[in-house]
C-alpha atoms as a PDB file:
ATOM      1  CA  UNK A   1       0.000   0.000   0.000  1.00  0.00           C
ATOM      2  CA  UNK A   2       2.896   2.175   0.698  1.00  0.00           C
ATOM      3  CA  UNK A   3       3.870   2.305  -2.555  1.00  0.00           C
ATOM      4  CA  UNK A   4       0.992   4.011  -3.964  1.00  0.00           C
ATOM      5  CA  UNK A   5       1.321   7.081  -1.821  1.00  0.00           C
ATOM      6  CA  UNK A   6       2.554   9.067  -5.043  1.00  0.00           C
ATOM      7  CA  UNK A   7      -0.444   8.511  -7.106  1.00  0.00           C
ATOM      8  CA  UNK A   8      -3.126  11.124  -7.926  1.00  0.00           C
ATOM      9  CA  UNK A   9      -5.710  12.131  -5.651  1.00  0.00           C
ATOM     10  CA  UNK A  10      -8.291   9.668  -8.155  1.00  0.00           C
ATOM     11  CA  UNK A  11      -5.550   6.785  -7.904  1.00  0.00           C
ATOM     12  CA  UNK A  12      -6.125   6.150  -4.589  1.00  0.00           C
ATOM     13  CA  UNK A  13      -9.596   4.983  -4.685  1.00  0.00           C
ATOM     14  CA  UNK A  14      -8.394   1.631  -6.723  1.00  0.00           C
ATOM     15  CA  UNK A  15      -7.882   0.657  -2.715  1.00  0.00           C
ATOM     16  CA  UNK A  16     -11.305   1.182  -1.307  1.00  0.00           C
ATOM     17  CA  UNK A  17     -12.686  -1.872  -0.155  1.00  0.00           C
ATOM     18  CA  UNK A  18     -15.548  -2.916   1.936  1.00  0.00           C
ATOM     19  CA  UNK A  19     -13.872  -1.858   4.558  1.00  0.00           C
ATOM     20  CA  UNK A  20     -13.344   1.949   3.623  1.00  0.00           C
ATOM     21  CA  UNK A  21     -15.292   3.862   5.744  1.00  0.00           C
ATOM     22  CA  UNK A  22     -14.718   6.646   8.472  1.00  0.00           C
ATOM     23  CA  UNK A  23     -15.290   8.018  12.018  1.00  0.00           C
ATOM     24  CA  UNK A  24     -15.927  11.538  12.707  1.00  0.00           C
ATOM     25  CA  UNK A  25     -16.844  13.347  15.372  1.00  0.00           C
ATOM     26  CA  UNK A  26     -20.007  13.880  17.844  1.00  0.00           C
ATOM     27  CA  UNK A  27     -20.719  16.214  21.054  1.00  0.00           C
ATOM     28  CA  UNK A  28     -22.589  13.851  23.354  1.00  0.00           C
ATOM     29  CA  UNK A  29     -20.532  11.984  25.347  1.00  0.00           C
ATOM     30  CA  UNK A  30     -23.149   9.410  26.772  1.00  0.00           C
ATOM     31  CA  UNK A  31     -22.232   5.713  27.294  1.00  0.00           C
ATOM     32  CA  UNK A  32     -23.825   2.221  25.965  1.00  0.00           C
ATOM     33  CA  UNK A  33     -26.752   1.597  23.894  1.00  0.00           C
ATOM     34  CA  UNK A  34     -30.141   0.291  26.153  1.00  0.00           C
ATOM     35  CA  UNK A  35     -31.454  -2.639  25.208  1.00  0.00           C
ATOM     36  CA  UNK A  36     -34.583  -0.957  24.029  1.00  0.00           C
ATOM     37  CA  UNK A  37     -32.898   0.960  21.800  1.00  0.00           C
ATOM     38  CA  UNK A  38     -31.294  -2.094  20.278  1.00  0.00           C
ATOM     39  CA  UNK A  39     -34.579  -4.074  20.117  1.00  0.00           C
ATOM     40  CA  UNK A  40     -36.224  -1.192  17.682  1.00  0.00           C
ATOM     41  CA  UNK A  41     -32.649  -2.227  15.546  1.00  0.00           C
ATOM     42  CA  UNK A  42     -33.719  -5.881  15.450  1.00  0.00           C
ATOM     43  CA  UNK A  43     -31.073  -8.768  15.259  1.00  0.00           C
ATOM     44  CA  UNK A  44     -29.107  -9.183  12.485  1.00  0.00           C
ATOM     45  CA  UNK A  45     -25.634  -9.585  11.163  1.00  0.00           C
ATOM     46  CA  UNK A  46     -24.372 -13.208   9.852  1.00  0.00           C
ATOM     47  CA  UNK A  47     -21.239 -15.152  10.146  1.00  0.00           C
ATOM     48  CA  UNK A  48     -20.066 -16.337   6.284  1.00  0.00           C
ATOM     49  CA  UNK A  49     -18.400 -19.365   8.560  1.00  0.00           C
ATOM     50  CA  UNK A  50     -21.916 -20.566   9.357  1.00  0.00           C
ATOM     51  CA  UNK A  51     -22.797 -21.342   5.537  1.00  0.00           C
ATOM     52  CA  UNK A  52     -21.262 -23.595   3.171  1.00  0.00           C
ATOM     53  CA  UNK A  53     -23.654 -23.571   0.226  1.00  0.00           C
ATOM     54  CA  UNK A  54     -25.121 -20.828  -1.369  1.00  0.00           C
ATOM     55  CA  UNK A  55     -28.066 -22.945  -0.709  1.00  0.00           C
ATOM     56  CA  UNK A  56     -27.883 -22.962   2.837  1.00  0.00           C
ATOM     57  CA  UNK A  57     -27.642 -19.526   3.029  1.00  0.00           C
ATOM     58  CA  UNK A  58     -31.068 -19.241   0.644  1.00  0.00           C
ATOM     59  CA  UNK A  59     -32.797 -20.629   3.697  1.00  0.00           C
ATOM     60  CA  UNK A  60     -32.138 -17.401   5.712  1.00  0.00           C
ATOM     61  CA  UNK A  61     -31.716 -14.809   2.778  1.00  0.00           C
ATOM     62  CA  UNK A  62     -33.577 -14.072   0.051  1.00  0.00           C
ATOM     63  CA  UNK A  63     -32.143 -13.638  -2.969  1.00  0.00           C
ATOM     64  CA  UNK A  64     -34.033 -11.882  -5.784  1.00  0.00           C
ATOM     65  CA  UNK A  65     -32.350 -11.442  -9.563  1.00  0.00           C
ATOM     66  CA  UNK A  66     -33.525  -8.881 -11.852  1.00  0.00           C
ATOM     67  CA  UNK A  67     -36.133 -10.387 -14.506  1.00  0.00           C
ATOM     68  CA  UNK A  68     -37.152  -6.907 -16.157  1.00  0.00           C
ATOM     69  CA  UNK A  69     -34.447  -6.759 -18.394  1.00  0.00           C
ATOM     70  CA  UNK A  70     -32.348  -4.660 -15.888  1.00  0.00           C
ATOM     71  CA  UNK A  71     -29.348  -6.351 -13.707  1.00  0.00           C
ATOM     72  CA  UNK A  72     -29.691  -5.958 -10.009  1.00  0.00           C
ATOM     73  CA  UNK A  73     -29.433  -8.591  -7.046  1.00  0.00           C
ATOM     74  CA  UNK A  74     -31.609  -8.106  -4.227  1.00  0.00           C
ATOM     75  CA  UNK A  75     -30.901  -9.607  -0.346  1.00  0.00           C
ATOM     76  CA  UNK A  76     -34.120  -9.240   1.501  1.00  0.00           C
ATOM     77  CA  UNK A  77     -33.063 -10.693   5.526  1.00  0.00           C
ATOM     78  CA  UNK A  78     -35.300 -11.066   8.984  1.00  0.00           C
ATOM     79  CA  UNK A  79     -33.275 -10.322  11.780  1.00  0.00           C
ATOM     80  CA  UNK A  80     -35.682 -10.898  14.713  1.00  0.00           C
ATOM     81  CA  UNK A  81     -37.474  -8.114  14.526  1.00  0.00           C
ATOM     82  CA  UNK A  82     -36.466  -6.235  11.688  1.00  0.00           C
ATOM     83  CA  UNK A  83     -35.922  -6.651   8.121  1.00  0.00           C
ATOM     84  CA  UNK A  84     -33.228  -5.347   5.860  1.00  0.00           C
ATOM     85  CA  UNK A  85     -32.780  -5.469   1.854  1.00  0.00           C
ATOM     86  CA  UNK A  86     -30.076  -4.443   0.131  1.00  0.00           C
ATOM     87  CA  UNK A  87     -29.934  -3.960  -3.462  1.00  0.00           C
ATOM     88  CA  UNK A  88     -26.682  -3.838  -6.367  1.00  0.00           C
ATOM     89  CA  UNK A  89     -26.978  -2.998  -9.474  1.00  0.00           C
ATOM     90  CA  UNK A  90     -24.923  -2.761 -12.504  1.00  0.00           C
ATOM     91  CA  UNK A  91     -22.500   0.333 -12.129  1.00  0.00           C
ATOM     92  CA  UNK A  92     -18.892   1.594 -11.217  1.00  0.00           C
ATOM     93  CA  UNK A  93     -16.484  -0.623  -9.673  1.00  0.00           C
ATOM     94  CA  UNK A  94     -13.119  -0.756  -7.791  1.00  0.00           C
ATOM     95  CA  UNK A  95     -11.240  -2.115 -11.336  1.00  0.00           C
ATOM     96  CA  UNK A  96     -13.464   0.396 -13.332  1.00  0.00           C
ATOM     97  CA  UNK A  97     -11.135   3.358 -11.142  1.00  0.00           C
ATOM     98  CA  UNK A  98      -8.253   1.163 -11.663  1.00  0.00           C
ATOM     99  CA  UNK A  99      -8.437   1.063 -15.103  1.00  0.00           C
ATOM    100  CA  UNK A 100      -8.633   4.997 -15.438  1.00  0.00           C
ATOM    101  CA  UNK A 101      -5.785   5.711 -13.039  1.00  0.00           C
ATOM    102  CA  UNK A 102      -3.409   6.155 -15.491  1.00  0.00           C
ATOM    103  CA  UNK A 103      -5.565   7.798 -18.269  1.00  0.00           C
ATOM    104  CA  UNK A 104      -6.125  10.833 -19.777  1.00  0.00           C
ATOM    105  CA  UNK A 105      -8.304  13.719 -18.401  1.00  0.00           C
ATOM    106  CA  UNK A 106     -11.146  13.162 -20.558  1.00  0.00           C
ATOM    107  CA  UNK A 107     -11.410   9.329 -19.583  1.00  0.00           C
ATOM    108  CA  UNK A 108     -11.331  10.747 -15.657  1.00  0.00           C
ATOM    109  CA  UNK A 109     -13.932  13.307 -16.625  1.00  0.00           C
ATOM    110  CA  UNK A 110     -16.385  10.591 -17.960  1.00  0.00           C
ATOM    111  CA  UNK A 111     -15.577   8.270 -14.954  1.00  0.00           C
ATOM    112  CA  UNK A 112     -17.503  11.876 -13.091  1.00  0.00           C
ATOM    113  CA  UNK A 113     -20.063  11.513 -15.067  1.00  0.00           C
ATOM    114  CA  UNK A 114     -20.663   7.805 -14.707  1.00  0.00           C
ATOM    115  CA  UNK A 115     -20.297   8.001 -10.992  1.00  0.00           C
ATOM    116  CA  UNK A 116     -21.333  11.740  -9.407  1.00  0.00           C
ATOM    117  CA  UNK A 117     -21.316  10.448  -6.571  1.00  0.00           C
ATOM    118  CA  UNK A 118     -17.549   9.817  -7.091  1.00  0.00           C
ATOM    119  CA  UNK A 119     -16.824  13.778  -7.588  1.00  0.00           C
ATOM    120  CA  UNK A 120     -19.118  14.950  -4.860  1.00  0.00           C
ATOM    121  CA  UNK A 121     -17.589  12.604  -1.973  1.00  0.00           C
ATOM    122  CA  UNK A 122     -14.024  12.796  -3.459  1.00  0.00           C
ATOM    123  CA  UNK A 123     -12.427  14.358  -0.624  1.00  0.00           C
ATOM    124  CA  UNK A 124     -14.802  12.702   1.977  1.00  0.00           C
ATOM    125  CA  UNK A 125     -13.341   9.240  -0.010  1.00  0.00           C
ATOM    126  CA  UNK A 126      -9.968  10.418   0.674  1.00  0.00           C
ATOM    127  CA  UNK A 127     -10.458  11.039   4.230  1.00  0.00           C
ATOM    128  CA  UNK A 128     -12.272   7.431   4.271  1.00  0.00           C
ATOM    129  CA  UNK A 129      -9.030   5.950   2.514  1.00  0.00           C
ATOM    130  CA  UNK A 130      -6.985   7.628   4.794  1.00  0.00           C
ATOM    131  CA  UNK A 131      -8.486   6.757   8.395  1.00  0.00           C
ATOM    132  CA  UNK A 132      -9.042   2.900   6.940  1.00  0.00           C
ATOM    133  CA  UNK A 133      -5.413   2.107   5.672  1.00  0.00           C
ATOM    134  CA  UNK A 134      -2.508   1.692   8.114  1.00  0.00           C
ATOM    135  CA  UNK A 135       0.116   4.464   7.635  1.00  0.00           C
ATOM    136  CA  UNK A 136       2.939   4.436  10.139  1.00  0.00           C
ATOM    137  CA  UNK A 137       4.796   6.806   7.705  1.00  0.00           C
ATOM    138  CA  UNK A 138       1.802   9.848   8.559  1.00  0.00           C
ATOM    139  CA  UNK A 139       1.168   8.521  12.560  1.00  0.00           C
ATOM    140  CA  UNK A 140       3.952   6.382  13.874  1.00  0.00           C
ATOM    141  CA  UNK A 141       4.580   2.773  14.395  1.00  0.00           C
ATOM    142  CA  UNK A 142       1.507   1.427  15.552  1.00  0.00           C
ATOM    143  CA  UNK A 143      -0.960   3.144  13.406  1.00  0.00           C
ATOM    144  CA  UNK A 144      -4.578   2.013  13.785  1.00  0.00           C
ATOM    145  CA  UNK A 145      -7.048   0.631  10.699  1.00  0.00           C
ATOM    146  CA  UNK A 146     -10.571  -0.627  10.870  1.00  0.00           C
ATOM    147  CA  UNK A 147      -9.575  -3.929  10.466  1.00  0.00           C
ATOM    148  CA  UNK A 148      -8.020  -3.252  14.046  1.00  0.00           C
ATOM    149  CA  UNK A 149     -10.915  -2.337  15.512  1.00  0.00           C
ATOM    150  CA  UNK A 150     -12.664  -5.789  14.373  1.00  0.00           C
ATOM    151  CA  UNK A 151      -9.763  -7.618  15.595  1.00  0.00           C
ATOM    152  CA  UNK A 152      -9.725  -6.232  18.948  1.00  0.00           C
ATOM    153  CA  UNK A 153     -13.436  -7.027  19.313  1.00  0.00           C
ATOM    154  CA  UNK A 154     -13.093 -10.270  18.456  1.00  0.00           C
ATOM    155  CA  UNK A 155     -10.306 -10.308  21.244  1.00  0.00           C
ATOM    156  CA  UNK A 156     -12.624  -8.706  23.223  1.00  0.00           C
ATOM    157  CA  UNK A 157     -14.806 -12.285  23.264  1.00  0.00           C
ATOM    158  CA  UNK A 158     -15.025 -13.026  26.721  1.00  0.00           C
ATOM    159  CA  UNK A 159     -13.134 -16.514  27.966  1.00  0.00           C
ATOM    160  CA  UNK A 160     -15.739 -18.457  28.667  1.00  0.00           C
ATOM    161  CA  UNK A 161     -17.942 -17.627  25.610  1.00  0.00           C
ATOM    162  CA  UNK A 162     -14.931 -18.079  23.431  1.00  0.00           C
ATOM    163  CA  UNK A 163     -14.311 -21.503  24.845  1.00  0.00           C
ATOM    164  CA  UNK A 164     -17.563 -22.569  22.769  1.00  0.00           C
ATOM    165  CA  UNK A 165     -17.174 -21.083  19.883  1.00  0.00           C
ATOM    166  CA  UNK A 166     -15.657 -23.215  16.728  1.00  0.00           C
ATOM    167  CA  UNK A 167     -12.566 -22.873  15.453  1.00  0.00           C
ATOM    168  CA  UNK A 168     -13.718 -21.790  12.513  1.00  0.00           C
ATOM    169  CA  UNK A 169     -15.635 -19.040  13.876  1.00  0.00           C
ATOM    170  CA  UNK A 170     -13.136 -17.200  15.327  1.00  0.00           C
ATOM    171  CA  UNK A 171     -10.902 -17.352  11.957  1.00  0.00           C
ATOM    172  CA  UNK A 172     -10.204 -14.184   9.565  1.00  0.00           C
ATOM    173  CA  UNK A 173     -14.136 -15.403   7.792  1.00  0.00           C
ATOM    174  CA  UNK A 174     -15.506 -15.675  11.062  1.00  0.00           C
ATOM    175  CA  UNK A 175     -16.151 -12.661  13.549  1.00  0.00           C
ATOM    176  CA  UNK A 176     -13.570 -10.458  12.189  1.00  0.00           C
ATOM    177  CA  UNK A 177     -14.724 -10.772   9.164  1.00  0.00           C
ATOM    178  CA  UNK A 178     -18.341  -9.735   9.900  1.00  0.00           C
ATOM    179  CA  UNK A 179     -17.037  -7.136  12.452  1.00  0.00           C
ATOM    180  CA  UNK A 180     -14.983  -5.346  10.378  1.00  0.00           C
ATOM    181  CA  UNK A 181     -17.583  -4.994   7.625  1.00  0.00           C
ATOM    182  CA  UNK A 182     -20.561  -4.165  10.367  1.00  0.00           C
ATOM    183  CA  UNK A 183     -18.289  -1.710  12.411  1.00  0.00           C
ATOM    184  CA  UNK A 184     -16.974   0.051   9.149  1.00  0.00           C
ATOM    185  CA  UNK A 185     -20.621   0.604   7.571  1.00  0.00           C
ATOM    186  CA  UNK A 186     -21.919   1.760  10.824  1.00  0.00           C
ATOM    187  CA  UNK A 187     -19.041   4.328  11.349  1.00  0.00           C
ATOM    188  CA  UNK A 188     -19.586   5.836   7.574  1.00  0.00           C
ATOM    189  CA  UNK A 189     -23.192   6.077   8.022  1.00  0.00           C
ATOM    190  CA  UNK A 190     -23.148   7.837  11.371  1.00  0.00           C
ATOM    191  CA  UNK A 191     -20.694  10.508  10.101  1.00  0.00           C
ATOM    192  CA  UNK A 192     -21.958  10.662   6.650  1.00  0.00           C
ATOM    193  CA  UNK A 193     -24.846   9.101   5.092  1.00  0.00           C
ATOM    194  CA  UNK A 194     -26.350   5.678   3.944  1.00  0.00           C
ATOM    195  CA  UNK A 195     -25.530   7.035   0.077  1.00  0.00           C
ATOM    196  CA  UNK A 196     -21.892   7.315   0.621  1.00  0.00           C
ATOM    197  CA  UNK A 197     -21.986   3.979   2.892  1.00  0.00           C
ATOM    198  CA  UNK A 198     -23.641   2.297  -0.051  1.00  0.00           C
ATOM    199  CA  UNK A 199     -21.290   3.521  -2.592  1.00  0.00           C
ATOM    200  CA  UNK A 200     -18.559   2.616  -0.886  1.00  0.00           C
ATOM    201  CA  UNK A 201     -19.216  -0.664  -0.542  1.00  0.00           C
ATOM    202  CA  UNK A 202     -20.803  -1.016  -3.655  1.00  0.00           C
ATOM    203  CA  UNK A 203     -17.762  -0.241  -6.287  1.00  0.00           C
ATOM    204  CA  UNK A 204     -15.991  -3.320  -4.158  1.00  0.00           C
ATOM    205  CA  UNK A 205     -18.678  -5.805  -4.721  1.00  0.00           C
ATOM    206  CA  UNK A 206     -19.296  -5.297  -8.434  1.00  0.00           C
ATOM    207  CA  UNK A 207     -15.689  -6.422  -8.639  1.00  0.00           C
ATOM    208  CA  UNK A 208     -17.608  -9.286  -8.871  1.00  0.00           C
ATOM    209  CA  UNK A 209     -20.220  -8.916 -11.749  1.00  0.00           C
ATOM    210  CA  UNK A 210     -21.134 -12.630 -10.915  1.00  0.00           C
ATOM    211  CA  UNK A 211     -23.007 -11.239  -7.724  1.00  0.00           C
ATOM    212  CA  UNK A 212     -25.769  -9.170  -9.832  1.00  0.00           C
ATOM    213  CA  UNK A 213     -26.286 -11.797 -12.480  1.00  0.00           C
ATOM    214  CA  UNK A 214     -26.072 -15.073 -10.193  1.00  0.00           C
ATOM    215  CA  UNK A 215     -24.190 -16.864 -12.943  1.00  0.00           C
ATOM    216  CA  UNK A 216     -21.808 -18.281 -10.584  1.00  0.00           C
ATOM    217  CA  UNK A 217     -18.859 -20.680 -11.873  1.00  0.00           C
ATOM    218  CA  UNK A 218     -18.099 -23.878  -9.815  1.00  0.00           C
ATOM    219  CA  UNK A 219     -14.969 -22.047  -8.045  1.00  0.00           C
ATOM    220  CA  UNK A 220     -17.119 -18.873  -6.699  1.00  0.00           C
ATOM    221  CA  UNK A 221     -19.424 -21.391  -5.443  1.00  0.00           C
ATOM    222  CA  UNK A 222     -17.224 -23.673  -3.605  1.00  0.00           C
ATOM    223  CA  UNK A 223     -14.813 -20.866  -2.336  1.00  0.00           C
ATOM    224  CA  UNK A 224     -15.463 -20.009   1.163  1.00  0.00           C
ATOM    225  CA  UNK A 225     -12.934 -16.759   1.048  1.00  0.00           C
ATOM    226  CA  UNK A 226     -14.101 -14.519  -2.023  1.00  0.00           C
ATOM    227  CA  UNK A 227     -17.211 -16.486  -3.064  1.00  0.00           C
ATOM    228  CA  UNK A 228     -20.479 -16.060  -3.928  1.00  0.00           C
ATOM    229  CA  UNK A 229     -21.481 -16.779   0.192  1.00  0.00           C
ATOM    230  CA  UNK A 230     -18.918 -14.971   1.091  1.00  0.00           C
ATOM    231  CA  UNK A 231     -20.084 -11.726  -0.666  1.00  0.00           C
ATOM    232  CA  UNK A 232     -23.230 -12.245  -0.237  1.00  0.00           C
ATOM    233  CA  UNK A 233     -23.112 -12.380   3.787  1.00  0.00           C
ATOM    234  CA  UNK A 234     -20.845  -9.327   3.462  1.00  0.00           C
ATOM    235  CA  UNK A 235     -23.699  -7.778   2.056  1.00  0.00           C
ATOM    236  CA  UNK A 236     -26.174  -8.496   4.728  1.00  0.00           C
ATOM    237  CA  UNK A 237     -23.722  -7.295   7.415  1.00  0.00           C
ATOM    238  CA  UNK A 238     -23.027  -4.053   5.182  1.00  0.00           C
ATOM    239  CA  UNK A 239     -26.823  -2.801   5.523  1.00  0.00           C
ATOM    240  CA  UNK A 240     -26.968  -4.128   9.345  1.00  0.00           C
ATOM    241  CA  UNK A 241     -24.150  -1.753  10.216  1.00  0.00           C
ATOM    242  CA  UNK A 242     -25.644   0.991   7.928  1.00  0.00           C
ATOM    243  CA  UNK A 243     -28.587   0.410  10.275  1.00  0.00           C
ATOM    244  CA  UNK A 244     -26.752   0.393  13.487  1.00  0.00           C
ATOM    245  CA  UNK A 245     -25.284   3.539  11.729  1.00  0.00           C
ATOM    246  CA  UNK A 246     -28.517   5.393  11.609  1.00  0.00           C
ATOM    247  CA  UNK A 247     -29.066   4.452  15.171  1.00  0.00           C
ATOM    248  CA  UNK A 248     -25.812   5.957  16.791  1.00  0.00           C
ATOM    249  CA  UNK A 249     -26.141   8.695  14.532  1.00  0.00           C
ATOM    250  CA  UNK A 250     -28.802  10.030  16.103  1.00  0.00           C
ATOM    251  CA  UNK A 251     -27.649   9.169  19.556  1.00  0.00           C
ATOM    252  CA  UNK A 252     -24.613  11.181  19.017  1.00  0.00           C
ATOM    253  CA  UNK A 253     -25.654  13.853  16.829  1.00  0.00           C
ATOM    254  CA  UNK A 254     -22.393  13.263  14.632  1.00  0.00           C
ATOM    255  CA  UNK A 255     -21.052  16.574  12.703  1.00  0.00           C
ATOM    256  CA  UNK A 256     -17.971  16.942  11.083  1.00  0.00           C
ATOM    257  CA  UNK A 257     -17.008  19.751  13.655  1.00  0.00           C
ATOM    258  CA  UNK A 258     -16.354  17.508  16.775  1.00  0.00           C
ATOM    259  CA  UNK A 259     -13.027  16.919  18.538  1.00  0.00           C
ATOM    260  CA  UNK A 260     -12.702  13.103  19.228  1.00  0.00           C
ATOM    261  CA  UNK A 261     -11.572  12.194  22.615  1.00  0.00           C
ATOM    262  CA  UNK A 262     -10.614   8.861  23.693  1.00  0.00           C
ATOM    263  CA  UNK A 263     -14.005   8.724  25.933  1.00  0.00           C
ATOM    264  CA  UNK A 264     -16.067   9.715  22.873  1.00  0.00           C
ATOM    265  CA  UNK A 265     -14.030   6.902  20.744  1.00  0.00           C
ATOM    266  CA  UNK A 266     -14.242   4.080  23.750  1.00  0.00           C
ATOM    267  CA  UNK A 267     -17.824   5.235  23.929  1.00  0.00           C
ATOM    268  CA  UNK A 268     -19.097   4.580  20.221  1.00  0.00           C
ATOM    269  CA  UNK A 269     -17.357   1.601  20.073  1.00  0.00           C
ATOM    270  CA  UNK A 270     -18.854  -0.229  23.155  1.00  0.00           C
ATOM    271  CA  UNK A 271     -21.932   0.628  21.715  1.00  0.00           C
ATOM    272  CA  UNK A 272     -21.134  -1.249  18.687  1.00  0.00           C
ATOM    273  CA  UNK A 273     -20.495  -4.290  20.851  1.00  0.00           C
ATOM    274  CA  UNK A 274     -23.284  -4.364  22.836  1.00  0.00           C
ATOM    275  CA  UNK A 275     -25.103  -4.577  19.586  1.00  0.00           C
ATOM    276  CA  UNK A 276     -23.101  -7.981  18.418  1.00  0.00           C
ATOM    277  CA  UNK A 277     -23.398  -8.961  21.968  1.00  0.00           C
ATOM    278  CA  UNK A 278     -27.006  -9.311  21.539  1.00  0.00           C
ATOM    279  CA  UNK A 279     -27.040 -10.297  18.154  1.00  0.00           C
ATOM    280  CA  UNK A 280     -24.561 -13.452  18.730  1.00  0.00           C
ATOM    281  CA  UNK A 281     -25.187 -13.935  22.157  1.00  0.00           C
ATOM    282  CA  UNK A 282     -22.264 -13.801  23.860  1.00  0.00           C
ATOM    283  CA  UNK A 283     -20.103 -11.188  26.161  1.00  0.00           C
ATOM    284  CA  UNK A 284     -17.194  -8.920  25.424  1.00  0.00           C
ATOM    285  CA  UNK A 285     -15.097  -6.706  27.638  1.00  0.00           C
ATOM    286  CA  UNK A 286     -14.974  -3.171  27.106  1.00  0.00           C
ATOM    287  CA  UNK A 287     -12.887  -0.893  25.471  1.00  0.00           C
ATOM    288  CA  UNK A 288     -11.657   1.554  27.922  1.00  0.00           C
ATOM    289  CA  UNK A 289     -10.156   5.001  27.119  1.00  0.00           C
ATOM    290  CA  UNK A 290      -6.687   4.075  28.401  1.00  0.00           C
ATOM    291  CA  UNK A 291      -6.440   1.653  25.522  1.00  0.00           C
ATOM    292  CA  UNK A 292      -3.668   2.482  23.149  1.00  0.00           C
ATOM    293  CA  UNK A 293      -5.364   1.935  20.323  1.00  0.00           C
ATOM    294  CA  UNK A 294      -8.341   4.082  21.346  1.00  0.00           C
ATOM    295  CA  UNK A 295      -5.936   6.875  22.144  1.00  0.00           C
ATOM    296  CA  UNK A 296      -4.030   6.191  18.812  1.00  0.00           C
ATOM    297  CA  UNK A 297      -7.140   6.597  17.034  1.00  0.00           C
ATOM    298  CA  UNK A 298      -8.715   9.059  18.322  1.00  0.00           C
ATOM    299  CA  UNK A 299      -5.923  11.073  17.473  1.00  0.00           C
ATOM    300  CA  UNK A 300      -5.667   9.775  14.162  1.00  0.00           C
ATOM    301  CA  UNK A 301      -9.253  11.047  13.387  1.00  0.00           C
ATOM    302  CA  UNK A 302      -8.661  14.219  14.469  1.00  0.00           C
ATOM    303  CA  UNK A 303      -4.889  15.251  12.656  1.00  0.00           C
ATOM    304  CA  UNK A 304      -7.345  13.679   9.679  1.00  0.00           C
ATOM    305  CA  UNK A 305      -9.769  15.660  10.023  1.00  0.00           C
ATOM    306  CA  UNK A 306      -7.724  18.682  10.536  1.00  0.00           C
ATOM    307  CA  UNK A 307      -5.831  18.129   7.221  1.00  0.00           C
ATOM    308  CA  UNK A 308      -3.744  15.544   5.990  1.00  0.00           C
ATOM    309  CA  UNK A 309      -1.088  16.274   2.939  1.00  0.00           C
ATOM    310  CA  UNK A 310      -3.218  19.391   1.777  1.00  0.00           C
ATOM    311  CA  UNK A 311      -6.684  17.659   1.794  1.00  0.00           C
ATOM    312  CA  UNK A 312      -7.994  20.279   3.773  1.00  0.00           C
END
């Protein structure tokens, strides 16, 4: 990743991923989640580890292909008291920006017009790339990512609840898998908005044109890492953290004005594990706002937000 530091502003958004998404800043400073609030949420979020077909995981998603000529997927999931659908069409992807990095203007200027979205979030995409990607050469060894986040919460599994979980489940597919992708969506939607969430992860999964059509080859069927299960689940979790999102949104009031402390950070996050707490039944300790990494990344928002290499 390193290497790409040189490239144009437009370059670096061959990187975003589903996990490309950012945390900004709030003024209350009020603790966990109730359960009541969580109950109007409903439970959802999936683990990809807990199908192996893309049968199996028919039986708790439905999947809807596009028969009017168009090309769109739908996921339509029940999560115990609320339902979710998530839709991808046919559009701009991560290798579409790839292709055009090294183009002319006029092939950049009708990427803009393909995607608007792309020129009127540009800078908030940078700030996204920015806060997602690990870059000791900006903050110092140690720098903190999303992925980081997921991990620790998966560390954060209580003993005895971790004892009886498989193998499996606690494996890069498992719960860091579907807490990076829940955490990240629910961070971009609180400090932005469910459109830039979506578009985000959107570009990533039409990397995959296989996902809208459902023409799957044997491979993408059987591959538990970057198939058509795999995708599909990160899909789900993607509009259960965009809901979450909405939901901590409006508990903190999120602006692009507020200074992050450690306490806000430590704060937002335990809020995010109460929620897969409930939803997967099982404990976690708490981030405190001692942690390292809370204190590194607090910090990191804020230089971020402040302005990093003239983005601001």
């Amino acid at each position: 990743m390193d290497s790409r530091n040189q490239i144009n502003h437009l370059t670096y958004l061959f990187a975003l991923s589903a996990s490309i998404f950012l945390l900004w800043g709030c003024q209350s400073q009020s603790g966990a989640s109730t359960a009541t609030e969580l109950n109007m949420l409903g439970r959802g979020g999936l683990l990809t580890t807990h199908f192996q077909t893309l049968e199996e995981l028919q039986e708790v998603v439905q999947i809807e292909y596009a028969a009017d000529g168009k090309s769109w997927v739908r996921l339509t999931h029940q999560g115990k008291g609320h339902q979710v659908v998530t839709q991808l069409d046919a559009g701009l992807s991560e290798k579409d920006i790839i292709k055009t990095r090294d183009k002319g203007f006029f092939a950049k200027a009708a990427l803009g017009i393909r995607a608007p979205c792309f020129v009127m979030h540009r800078q908030d995409l940078m700030r996204a790339y920015i806060l997602s990607r690990k870059r000791d050469q900006y903050y110092g060894g140690g720098d903190v990512a999303f992925y980081h986040l997921a991990e620790a919460m998966m560390n954060h599994i209580k003993e005895e609840d971790l004892a009886k979980i498989p193998p499996q489940d606690i494996s890069e597919k498992g719960y860091i898998n579907t807490f990076n992708h829940m955490t990240a969506q629910c961070f971009i939607t609180s400090i932005y908005s469910e459109e830039l969430a979506d578009f985000i992860a959107d570009i990533h999964e039409r990397n995959i044109p296989e996902l809208i059509t459902g023409k799957f080859t044997e491979k993408q069927l059987s591959d538990p890492k970057n198939g058509a299960v795999d995708n599909y689940v990160d899909m789900v979790n993607n509009e259960w953290g965009q809901e979450l999102g909405k939901l901590l949104k409006q508990k903190y009031q999120l602006s692009d004005t507020t200074h992050w402390t450690p306490q806000l950070l430590t704060n937002f996050l335990n809020d995010q594990q109460q929620y897969y707490s409930w939803i997967f039944e099982i404990g976690f300790e708490p981030f405190r706002p001692s942690d390292i990494m809370v204190i590194r990344y607090a910090a990191k928002i804020n230089k971020a937000m402040a302005g990093v290499n003239g983005m601001r």
